[in-house]
Protein backbone atom coordinates (compact mmCIF):
# COMPACT_ATOMS: atom_id res chain seq x y z
CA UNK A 1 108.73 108.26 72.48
CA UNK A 2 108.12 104.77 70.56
CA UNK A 3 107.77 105.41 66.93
CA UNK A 4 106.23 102.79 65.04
CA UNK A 5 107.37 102.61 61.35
CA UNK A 6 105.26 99.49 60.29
CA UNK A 7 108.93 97.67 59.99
CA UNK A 8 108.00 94.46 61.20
CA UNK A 9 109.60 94.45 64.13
CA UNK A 10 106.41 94.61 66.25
CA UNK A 11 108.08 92.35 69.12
CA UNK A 12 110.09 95.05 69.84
CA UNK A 13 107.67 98.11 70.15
CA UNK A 14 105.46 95.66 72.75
CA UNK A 15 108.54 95.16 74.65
CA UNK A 16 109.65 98.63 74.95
CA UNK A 17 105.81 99.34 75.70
CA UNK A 18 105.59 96.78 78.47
CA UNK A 19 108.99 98.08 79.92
CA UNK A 20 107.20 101.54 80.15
CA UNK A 21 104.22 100.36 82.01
CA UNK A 22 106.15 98.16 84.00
CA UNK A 23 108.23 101.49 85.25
CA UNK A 24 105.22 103.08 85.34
CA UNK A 25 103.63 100.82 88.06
CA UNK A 26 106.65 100.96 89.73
CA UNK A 27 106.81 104.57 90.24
CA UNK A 28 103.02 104.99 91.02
CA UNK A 29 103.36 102.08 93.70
CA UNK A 30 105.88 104.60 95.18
CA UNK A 31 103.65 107.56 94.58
CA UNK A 32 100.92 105.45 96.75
CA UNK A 33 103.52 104.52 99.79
CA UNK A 34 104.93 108.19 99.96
CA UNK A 35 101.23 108.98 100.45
CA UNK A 36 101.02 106.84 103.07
CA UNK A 37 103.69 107.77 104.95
CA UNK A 38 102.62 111.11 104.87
CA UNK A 39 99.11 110.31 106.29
CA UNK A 40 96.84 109.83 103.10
CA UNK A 41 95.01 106.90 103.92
CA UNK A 42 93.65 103.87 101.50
CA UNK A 43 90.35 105.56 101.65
CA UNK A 44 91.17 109.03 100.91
CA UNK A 45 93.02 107.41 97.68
CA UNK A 46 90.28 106.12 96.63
CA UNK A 47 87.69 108.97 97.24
CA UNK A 48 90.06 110.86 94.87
CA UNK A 49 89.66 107.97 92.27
CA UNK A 50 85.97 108.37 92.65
CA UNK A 51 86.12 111.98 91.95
CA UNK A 52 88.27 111.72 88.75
CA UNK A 53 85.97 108.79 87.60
CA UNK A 54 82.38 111.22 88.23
CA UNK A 55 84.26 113.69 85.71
CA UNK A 56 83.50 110.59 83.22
CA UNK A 57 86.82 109.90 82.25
CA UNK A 58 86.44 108.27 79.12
CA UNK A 59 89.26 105.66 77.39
CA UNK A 60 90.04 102.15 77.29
CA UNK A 61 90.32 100.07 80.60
CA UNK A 62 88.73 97.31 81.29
CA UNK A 63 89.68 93.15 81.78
CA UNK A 64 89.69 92.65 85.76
CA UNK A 65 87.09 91.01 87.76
CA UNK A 66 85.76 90.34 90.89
CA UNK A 67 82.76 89.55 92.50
CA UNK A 68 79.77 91.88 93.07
CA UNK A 69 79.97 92.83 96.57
CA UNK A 70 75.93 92.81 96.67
CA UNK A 71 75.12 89.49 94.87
CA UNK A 72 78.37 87.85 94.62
CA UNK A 73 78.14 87.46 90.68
CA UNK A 74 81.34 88.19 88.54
CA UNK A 75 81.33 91.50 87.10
CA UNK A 76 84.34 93.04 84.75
CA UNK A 77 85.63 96.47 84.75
CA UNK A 78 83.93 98.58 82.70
CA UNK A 79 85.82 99.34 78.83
CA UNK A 80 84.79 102.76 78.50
CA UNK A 81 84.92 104.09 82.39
CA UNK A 82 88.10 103.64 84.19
CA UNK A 83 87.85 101.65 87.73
CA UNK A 84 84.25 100.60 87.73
CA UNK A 85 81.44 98.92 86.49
CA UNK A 86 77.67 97.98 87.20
CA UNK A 87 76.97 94.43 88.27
CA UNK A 88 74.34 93.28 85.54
CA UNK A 89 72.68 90.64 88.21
CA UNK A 90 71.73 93.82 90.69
CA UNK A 91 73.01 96.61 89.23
CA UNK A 92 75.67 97.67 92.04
CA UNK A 93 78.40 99.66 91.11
CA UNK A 94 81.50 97.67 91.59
CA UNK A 95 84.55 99.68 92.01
CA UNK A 96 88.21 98.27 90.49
CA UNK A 97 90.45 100.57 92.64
CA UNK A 98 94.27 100.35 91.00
CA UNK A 99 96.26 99.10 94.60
CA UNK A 100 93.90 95.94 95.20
CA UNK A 101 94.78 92.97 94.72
CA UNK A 102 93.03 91.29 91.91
CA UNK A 103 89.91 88.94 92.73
CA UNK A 104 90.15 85.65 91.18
CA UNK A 105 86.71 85.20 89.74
CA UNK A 106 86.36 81.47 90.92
CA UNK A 107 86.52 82.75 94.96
CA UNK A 108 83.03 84.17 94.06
CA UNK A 109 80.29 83.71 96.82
CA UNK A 110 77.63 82.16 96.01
CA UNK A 111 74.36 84.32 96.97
CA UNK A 112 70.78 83.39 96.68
CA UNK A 113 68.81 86.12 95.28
CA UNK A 114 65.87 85.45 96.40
CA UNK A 115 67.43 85.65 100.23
CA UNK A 116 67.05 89.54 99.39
CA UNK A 117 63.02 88.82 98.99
CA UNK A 118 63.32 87.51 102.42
CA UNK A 119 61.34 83.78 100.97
């Protein structure tokens, strides 16, 4: 457990804190393949995640995009709910599931919004 004194040496407490997630992704990226090789699939992994998130979760998360798959707009995961978000353009929820690969935000498709009007 890190114990932080208020010495100064704040360099050190974000290392060893980085050093703990880092060994913390490592080991969940093995949780997810033992999964796998026992037959969970990708998509039962993720209905899981959607259950744990409906029990509203609450906490900081938050900082990764990717586009809306509706409208194509940019959307961020949400602060205050773990692994999703609402677009704000059309209101979609957008889903930030932890073993995808992250979206970079200027690969966003361009959608016309009126082409759901049908003009």
């Amino acid at each position: 457990m890190i114990n932080f004194r208020g010495d100064g040496d704040n360099g050190h407490v974000i290392r060893e804190l980085s050093n703990k997630i880092n060994k913390m992704e490592i080991i969940q990226q093995a949780y997810f393949e033992l999964l796998q090789d026992k037959g969970i699939s990708e998509e039962e992994l993720n209905n899981k995640i959607d259950e744990i998130v409906a029990r509203e979760v609450k906490g900081r998360y938050g900082g990764r995009k990717k586009a809306c798959p509706k409208c194509g707009k940019t959307v961020q995961e949400s602060n205050s709910h773990p692994f999703k978000t609402n677009c704000v353009m059309c209101g979609t929820v957008v889903m930030f599931y932890p073993f995808e690969p992250d979206q970079d935000p200027a690969e966003e498709k361009t959608v016309d919004p009126l082409d759901a009007l049908g003009f």
